[in-house]
Protein backbone atom coordinates (compact mmCIF):
# COMPACT_ATOMS: atom_id res chain seq x y z
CA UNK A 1 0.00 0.00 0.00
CA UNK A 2 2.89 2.60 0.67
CA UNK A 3 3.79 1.67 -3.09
CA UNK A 4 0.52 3.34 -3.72
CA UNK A 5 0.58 6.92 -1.86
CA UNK A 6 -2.02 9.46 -2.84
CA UNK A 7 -2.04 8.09 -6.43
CA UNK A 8 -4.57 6.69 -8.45
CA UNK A 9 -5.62 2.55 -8.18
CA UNK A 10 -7.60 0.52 -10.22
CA UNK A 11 -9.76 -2.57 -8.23
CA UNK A 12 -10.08 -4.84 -11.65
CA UNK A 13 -13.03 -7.63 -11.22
CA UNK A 14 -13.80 -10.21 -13.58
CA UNK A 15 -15.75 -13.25 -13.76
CA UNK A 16 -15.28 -16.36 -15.86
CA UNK A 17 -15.90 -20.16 -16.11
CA UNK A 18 -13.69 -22.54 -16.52
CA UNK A 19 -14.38 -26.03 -17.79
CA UNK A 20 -16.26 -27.55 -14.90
CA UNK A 21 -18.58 -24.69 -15.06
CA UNK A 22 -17.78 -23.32 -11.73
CA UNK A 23 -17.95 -19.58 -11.68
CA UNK A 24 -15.53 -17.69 -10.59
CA UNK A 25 -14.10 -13.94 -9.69
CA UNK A 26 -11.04 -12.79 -10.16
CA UNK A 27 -9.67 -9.46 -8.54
CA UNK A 28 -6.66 -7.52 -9.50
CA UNK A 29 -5.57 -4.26 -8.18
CA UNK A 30 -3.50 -1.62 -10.82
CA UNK A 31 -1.56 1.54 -10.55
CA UNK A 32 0.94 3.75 -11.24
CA UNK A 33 3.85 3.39 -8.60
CA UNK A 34 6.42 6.41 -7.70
CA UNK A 35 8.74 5.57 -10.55
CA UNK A 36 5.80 6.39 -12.96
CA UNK A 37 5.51 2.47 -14.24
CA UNK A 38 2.41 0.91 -14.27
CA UNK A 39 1.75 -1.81 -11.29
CA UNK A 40 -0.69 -4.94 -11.92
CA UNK A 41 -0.88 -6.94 -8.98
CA UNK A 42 -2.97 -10.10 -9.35
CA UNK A 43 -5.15 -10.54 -5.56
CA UNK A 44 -6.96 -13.99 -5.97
CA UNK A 45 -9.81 -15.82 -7.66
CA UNK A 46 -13.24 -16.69 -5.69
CA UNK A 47 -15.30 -19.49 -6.76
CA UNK A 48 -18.55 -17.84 -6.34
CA UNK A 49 -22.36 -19.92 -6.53
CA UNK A 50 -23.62 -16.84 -8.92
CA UNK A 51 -22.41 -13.78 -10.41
CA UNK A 52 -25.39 -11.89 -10.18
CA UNK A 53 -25.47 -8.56 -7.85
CA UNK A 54 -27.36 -9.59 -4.81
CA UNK A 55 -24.38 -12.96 -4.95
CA UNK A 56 -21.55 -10.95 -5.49
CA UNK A 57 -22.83 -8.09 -2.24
């Protein structure tokens, strides 16, 4: 997080299914650290029941 500062972040969420058709989220976090180069930091993938909104809350 210190890599971060007062800079801007990206919170990246997708969702996918892989081939036993269990659905799943993955989250990723992206920014722009203090040398000016672009950060993409992979966080984790969720198996998740549904991807619909009430789900996902």
């Amino acid at each position: 997080m210190k890599d971060i500062g007062d800079s801007y972040y990206v919170v990246i969420i997708d969702e996918s299914c892989d081939v036993s058709i269990k659905e799943k989220l993955t989250v990723a976090l992206r920014y722009v650290d203090n040398l000016d180069k672009v950060i993409e930091s992979f966080i984790g993938i969720k198996y998740v029941v549904s991807t619909n909104v009430v789900a996902l809350k």
